[in-house]
C-alpha atoms as a PDB file:
ATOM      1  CA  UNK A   1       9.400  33.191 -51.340  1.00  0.00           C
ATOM      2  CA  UNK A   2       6.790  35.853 -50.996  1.00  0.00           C
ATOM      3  CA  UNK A   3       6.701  37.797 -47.839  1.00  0.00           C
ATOM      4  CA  UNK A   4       2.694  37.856 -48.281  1.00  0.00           C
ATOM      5  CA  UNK A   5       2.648  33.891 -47.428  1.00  0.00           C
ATOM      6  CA  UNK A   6       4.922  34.177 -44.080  1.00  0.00           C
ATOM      7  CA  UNK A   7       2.302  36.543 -42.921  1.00  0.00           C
ATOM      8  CA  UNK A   8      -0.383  34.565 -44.001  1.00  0.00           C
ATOM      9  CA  UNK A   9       1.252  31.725 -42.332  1.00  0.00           C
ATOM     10  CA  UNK A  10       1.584  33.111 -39.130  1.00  0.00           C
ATOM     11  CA  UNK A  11      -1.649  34.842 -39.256  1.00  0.00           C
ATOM     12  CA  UNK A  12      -3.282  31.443 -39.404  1.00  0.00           C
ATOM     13  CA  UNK A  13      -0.942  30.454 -36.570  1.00  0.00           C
ATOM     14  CA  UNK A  14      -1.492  33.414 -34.119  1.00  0.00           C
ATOM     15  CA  UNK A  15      -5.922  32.655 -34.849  1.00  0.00           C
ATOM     16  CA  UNK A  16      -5.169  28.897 -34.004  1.00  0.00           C
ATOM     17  CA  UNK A  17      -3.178  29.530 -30.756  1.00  0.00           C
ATOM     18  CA  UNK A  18      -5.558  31.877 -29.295  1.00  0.00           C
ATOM     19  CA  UNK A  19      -8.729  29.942 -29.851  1.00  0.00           C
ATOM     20  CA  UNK A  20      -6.341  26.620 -28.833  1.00  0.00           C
ATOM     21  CA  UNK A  21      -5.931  28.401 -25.267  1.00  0.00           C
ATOM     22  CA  UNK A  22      -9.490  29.726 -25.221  1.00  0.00           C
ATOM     23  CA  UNK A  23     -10.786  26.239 -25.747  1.00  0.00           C
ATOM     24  CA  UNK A  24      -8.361  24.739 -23.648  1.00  0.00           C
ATOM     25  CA  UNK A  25      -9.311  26.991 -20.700  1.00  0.00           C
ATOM     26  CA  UNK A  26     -12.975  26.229 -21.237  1.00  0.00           C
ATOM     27  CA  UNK A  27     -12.576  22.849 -20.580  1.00  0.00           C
ATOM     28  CA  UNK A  28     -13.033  21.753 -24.673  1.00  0.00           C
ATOM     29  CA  UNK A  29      -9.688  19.846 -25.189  1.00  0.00           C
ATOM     30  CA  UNK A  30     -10.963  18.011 -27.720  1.00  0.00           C
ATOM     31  CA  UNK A  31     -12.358  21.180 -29.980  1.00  0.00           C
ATOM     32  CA  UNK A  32      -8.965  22.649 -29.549  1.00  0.00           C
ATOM     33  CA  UNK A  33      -7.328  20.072 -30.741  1.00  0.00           C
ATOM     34  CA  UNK A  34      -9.314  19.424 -33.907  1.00  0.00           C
ATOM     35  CA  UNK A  35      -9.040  23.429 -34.366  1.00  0.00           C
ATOM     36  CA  UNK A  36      -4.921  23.136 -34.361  1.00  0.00           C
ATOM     37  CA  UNK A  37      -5.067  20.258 -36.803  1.00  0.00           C
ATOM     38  CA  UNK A  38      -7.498  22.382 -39.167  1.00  0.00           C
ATOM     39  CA  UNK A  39      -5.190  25.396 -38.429  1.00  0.00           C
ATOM     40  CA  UNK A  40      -2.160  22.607 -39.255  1.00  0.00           C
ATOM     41  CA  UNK A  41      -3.955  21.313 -42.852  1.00  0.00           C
ATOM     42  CA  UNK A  42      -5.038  25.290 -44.069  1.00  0.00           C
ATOM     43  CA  UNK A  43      -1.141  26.358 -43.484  1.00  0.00           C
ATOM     44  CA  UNK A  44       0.189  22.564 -45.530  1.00  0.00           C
ATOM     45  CA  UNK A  45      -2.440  23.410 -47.959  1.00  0.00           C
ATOM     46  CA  UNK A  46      -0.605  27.190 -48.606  1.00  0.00           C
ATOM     47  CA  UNK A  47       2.712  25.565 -48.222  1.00  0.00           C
ATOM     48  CA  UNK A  48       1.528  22.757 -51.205  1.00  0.00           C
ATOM     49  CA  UNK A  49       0.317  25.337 -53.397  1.00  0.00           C
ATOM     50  CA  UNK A  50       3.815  27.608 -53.509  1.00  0.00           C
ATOM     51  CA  UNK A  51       5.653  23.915 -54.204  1.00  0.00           C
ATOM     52  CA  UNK A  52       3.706  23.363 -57.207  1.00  0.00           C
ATOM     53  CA  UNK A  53       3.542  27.022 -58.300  1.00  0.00           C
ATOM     54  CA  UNK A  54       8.049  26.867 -57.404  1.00  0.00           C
ATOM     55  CA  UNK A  55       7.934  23.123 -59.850  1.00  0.00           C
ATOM     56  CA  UNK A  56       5.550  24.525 -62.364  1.00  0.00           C
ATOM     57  CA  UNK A  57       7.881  27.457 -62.792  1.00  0.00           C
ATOM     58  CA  UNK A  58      10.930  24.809 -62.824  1.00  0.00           C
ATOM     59  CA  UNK A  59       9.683  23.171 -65.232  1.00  0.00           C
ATOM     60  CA  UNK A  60       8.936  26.142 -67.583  1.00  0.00           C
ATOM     61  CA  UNK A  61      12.177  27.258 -66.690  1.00  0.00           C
ATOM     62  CA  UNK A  62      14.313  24.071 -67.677  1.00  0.00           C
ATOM     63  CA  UNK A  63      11.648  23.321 -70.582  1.00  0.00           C
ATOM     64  CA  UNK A  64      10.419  19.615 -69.302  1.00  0.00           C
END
């Protein structure tokens, strides 16, 4: 695993948690939840991506 996508991941995850408790203390629950479920989806998205690059490279490996 590349070290470059853990601190993409938690980049994404320190953005989401500080807008979360800015729109939280605003009185916006709703906008901060929809903005942790779009921080949720962008950080599945990078996690899908690696699992088909780590298959794709399986596959080449084992010749399927």
């Amino acid at each position: 695993m590349d070290v470059d996508l853990i601190f993409r991941i938690a980049a994404v995850g320190i953005l989401v948690a500080v807008l979360g408790q800015l729109l939280s203390r605003s009185g916006r629950e709703e906008q901060a939840l929809m903005t942790t479920l779009a921080g949720l989806i962008v950080v599945l998205m990078l996690i899908v991506q690696e699992i088909d690059r780590l298959f794709t490279m399986m596959k080449n490996v084992f010749g399927f």
